[in-house]
C-alpha atoms as a PDB file:
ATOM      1  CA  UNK A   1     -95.288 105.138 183.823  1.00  0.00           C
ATOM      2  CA  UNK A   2     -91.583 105.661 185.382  1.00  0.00           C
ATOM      3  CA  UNK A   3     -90.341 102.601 187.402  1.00  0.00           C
ATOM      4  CA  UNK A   4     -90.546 104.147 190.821  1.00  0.00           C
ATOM      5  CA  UNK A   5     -94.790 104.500 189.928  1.00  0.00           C
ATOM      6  CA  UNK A   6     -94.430 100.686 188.661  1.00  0.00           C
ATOM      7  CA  UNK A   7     -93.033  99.687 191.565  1.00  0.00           C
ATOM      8  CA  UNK A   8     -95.265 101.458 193.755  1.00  0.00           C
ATOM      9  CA  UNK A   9     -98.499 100.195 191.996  1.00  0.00           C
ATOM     10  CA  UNK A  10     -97.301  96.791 192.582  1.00  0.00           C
ATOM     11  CA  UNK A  11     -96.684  97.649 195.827  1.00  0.00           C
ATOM     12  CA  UNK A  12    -100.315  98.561 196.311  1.00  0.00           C
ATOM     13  CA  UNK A  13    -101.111  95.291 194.921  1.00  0.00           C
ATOM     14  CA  UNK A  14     -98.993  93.357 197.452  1.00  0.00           C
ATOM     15  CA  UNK A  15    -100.950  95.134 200.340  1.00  0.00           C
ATOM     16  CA  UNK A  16    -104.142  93.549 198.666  1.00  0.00           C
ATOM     17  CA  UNK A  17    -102.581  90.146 198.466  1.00  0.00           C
ATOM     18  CA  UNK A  18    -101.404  90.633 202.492  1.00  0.00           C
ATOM     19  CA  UNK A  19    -104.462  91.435 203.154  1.00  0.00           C
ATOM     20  CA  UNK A  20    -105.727  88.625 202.346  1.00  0.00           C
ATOM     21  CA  UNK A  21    -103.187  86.027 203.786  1.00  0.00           C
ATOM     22  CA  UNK A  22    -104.471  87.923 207.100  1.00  0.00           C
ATOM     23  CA  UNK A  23    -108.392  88.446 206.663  1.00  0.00           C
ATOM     24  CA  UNK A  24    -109.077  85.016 205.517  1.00  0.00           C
ATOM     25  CA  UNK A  25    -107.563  82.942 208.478  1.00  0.00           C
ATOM     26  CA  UNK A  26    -108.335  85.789 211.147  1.00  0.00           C
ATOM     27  CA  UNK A  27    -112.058  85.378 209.496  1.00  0.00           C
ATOM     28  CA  UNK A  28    -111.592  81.316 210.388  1.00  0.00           C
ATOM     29  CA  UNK A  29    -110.164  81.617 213.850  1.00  0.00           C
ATOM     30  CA  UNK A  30    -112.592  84.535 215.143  1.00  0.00           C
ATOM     31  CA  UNK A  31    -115.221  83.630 212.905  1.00  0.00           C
ATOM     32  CA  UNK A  32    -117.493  86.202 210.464  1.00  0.00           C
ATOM     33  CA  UNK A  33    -119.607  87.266 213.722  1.00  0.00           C
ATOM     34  CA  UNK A  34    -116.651  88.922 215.283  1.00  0.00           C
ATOM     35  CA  UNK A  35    -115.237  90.142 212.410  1.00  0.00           C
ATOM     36  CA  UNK A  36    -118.249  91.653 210.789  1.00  0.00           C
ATOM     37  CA  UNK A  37    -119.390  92.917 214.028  1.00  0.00           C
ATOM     38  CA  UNK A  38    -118.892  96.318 215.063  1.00  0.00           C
ATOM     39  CA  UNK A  39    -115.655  95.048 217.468  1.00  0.00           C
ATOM     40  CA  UNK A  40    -116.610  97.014 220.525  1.00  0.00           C
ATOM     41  CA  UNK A  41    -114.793  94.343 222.763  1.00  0.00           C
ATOM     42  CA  UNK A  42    -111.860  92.099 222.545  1.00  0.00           C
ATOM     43  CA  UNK A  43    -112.488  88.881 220.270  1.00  0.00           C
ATOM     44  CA  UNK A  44    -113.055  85.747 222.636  1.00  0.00           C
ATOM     45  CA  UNK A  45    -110.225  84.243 221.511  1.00  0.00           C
ATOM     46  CA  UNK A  46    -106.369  84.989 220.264  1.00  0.00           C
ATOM     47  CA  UNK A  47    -105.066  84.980 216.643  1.00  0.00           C
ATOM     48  CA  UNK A  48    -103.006  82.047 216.195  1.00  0.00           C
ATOM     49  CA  UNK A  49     -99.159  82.923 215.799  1.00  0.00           C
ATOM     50  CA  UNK A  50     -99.191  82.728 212.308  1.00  0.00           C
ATOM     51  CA  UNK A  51    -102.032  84.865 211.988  1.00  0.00           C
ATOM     52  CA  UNK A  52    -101.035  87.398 214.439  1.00  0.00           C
ATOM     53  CA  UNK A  53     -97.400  87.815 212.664  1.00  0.00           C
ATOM     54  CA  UNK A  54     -99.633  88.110 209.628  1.00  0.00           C
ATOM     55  CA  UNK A  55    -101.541  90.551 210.618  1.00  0.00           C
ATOM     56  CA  UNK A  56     -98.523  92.627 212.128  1.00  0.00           C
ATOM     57  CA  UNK A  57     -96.625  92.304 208.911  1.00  0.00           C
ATOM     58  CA  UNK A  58     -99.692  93.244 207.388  1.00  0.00           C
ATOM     59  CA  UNK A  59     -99.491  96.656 209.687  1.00  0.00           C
ATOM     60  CA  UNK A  60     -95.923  97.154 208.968  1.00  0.00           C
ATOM     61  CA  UNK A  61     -96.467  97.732 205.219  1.00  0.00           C
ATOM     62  CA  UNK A  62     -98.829 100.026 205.542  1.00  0.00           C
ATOM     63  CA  UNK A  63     -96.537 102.078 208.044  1.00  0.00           C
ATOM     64  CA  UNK A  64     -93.628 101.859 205.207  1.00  0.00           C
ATOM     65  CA  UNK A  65     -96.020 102.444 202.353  1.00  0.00           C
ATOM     66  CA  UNK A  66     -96.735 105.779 203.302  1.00  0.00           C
ATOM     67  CA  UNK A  67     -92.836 107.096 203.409  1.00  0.00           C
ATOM     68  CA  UNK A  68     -92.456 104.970 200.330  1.00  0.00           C
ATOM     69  CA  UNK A  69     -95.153 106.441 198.484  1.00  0.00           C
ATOM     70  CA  UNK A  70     -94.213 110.263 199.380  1.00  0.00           C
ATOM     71  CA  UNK A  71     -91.363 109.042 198.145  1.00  0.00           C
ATOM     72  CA  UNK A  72     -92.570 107.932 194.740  1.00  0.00           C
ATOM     73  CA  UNK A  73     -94.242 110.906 194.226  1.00  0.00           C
ATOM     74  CA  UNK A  74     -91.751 113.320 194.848  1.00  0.00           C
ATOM     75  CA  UNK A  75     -89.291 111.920 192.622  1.00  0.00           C
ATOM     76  CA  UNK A  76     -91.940 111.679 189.958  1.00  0.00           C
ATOM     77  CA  UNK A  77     -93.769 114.700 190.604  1.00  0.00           C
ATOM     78  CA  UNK A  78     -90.198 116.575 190.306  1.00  0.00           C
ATOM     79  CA  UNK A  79     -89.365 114.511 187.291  1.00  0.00           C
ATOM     80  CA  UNK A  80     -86.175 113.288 188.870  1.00  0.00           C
ATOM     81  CA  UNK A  81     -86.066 109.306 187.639  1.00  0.00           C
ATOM     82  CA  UNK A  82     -82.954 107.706 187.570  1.00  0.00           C
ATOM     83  CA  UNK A  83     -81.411 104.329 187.257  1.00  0.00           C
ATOM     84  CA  UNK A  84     -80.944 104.813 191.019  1.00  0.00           C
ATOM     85  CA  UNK A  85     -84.219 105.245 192.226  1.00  0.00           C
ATOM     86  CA  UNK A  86     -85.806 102.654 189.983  1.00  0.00           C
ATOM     87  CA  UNK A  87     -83.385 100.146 191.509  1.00  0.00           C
ATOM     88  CA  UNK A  88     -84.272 101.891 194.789  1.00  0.00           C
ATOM     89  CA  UNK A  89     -88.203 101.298 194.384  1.00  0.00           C
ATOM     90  CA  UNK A  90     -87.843  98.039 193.248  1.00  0.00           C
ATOM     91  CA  UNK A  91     -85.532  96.684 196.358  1.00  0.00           C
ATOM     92  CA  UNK A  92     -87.984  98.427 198.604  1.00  0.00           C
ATOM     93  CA  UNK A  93     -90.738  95.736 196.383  1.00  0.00           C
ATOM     94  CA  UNK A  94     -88.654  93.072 196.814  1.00  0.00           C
ATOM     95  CA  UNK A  95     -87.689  93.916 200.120  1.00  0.00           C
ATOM     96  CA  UNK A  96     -91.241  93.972 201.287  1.00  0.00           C
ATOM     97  CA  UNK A  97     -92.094  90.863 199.255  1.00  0.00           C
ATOM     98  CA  UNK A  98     -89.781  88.843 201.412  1.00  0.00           C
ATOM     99  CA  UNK A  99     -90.965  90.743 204.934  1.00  0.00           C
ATOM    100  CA  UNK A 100     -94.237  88.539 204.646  1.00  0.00           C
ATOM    101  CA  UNK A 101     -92.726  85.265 204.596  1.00  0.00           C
ATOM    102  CA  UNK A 102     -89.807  86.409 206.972  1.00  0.00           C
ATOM    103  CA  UNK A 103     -91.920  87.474 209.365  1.00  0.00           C
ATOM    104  CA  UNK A 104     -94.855  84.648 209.275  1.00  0.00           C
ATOM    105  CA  UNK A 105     -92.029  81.987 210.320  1.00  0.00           C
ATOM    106  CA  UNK A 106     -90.217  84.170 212.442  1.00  0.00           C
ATOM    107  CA  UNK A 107     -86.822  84.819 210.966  1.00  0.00           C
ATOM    108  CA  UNK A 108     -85.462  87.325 214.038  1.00  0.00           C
ATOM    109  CA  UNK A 109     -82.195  88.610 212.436  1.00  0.00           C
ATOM    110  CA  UNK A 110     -83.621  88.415 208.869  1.00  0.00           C
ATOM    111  CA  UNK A 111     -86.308  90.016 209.128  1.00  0.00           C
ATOM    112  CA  UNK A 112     -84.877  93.006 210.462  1.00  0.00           C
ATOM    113  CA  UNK A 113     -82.422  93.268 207.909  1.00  0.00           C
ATOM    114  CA  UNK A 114     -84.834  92.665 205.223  1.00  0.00           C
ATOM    115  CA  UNK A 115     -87.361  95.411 206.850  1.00  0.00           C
ATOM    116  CA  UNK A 116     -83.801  97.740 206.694  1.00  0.00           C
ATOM    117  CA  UNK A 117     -83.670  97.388 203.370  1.00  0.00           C
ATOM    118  CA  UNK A 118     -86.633  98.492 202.322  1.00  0.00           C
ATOM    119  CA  UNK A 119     -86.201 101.635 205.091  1.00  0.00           C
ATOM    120  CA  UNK A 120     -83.337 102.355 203.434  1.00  0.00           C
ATOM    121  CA  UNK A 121     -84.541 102.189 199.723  1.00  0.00           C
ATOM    122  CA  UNK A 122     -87.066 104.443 200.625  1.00  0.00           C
ATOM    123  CA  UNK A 123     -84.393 106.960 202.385  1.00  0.00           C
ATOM    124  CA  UNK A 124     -82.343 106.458 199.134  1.00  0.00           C
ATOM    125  CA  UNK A 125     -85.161 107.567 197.717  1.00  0.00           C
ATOM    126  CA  UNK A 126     -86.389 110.606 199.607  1.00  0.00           C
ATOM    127  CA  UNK A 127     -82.016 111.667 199.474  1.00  0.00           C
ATOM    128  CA  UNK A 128     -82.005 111.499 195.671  1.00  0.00           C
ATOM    129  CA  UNK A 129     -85.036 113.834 195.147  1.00  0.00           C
ATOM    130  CA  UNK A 130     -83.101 116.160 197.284  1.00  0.00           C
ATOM    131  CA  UNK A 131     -79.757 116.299 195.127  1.00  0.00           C
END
């Protein structure tokens, strides 16, 4: 498995793990009949803070995992693996790994900067498969 697939896979993982740290409080706070209801109508209630920034970071990894996994596959699919995008893959991981926390306690200026990171791993990525 190249790098860029290794870093991608664990990727995948860390949208499981996200997923969690927002479906088990938003399960608390809106309780199971909401959530396992068909959600036709707003919940009665808000998220908390924390759970709402969850939830949003939650949303913004699945946005970035979709450029970042075209990416991943065109480099592998075109066999073009270098040191360069294997450090590239693996900033967007880390990158992404520090969004959650960033973004749960509200770190304004670092979070963007840690989100433009990972955008521009991924566009280091995507620029490499073209050269």
């Amino acid at each position: 498995m190249t790098p860029e697939l290794t870093a991608l896979t664990l990727a995948g993982l860390l949208q499981m793990v996200q997923f969690i740290l927002f479906a088990v409080p938003a399960n608390m706070e809106l309780g199971t009949r909401y959530t396992s209801g068909p959600r036709d109508t707003a919940p009665e209630r808000p998220l908390s803070t924390l759970t709402g920034r969850l939830q949003r970071a939650l949303n913004n990894h699945f946005e970035g995992l979709i450029l970042f996994t075209l990416a991943v596959v065109v480099i592998t699919v075109s066999d073009q693996s270098t040191a360069f995008t294997a450090a590239c893959a693996f900033a967007y991981l880390g990158a992404r790994i520090l969004y959650i926390p960033a973004y749960a306690l509200g770190w304004r200026l670092w979070r963007s900067v840690i989100w433009a990171v990972g955008w521009f791993a991924t566009l280091g990525l995507l620029l490499a498969a073209l050269i």
